[in-house]
C-alpha atoms as a PDB file:
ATOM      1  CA  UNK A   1       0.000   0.000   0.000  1.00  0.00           C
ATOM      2  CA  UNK A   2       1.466   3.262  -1.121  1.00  0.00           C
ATOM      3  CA  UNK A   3       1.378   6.420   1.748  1.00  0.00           C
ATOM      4  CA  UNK A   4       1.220   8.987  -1.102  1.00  0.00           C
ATOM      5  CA  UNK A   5      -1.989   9.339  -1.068  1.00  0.00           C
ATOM      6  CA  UNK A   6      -2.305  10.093   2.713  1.00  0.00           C
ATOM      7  CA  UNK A   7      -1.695  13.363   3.399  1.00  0.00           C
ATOM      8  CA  UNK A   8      -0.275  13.655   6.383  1.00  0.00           C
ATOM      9  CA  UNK A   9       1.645  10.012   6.451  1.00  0.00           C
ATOM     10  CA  UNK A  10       5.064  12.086   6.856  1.00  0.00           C
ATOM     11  CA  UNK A  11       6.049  15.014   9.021  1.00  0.00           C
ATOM     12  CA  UNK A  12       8.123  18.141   7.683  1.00  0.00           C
ATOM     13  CA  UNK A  13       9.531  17.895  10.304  1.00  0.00           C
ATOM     14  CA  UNK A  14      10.781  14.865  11.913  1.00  0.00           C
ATOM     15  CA  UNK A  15      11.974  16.160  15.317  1.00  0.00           C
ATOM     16  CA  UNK A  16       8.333  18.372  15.564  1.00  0.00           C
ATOM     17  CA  UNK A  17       6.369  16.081  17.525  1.00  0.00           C
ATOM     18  CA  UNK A  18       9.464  14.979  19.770  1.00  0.00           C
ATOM     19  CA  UNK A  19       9.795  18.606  20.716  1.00  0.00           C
ATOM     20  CA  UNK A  20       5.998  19.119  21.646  1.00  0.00           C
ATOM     21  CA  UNK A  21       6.345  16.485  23.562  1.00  0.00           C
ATOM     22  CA  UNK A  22       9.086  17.474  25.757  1.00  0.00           C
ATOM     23  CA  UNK A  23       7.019  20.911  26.152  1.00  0.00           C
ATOM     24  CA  UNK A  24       4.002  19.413  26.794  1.00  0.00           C
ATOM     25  CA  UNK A  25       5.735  17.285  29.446  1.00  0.00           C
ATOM     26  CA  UNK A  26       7.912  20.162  30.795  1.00  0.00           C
ATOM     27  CA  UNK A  27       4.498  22.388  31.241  1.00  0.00           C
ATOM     28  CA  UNK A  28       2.725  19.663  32.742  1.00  0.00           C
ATOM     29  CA  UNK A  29       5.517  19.037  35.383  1.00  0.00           C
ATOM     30  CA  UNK A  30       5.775  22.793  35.977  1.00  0.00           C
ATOM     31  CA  UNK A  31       1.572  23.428  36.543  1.00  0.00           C
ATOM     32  CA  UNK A  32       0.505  20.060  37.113  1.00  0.00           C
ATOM     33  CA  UNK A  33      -2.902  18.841  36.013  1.00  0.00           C
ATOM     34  CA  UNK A  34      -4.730  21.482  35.853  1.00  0.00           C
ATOM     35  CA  UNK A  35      -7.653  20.510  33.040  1.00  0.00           C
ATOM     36  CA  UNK A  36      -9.371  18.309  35.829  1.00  0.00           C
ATOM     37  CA  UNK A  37      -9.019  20.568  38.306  1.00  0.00           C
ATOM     38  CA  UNK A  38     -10.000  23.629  36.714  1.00  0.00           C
ATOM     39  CA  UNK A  39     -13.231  21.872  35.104  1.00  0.00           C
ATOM     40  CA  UNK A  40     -13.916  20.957  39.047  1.00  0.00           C
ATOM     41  CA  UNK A  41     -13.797  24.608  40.246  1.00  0.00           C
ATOM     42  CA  UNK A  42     -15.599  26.463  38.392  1.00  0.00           C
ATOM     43  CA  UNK A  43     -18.056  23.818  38.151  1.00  0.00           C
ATOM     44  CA  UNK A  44     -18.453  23.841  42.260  1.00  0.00           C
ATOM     45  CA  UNK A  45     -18.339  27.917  41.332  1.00  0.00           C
ATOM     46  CA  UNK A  46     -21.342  27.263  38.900  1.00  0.00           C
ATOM     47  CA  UNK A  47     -23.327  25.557  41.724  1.00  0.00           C
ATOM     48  CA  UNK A  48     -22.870  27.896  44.533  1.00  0.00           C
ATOM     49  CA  UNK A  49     -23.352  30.823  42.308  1.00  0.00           C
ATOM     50  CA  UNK A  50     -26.438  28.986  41.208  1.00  0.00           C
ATOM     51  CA  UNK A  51     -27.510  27.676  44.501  1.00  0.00           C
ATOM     52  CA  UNK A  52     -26.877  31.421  45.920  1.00  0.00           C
ATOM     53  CA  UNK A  53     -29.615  32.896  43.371  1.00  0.00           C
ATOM     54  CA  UNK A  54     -31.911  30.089  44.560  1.00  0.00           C
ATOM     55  CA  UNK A  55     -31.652  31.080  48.271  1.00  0.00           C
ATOM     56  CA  UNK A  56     -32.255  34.626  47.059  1.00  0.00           C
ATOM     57  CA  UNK A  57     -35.347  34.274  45.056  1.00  0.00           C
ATOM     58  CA  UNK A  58     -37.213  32.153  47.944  1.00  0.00           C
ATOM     59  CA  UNK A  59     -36.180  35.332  50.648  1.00  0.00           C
ATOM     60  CA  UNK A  60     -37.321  37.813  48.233  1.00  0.00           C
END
């Protein structure tokens, strides 16, 4: 089977993904996980802001 009609079979650049890997790693050693995390807080943010309109609307 012939890869020239795929077009992305071959990288320009052969060390490109190698080096976005050790950047990727490097920032996710230096700030940790932070997709998780970040999806959980403002999530808990969502619900308190949420839960605080709640309480206001059965006061008022």
């Amino acid at each position: 089977m012939l890869d020239e009609n795929k077009p992305f079979s071959h990288s320009a650049d052969p060390y490109g993904s190698k080096a976005n890997f050790d950047m990727n790693e490097k920032k996710l050693h230096s700030q940790g996980v932070s997709g998780l995390f970040r999806q959980i807080t403002n999530l808990l943010i969502l619900v308190g802001i949420l839960a605080l309109i709640v309480i206001l609307v059965k006061i008022f």
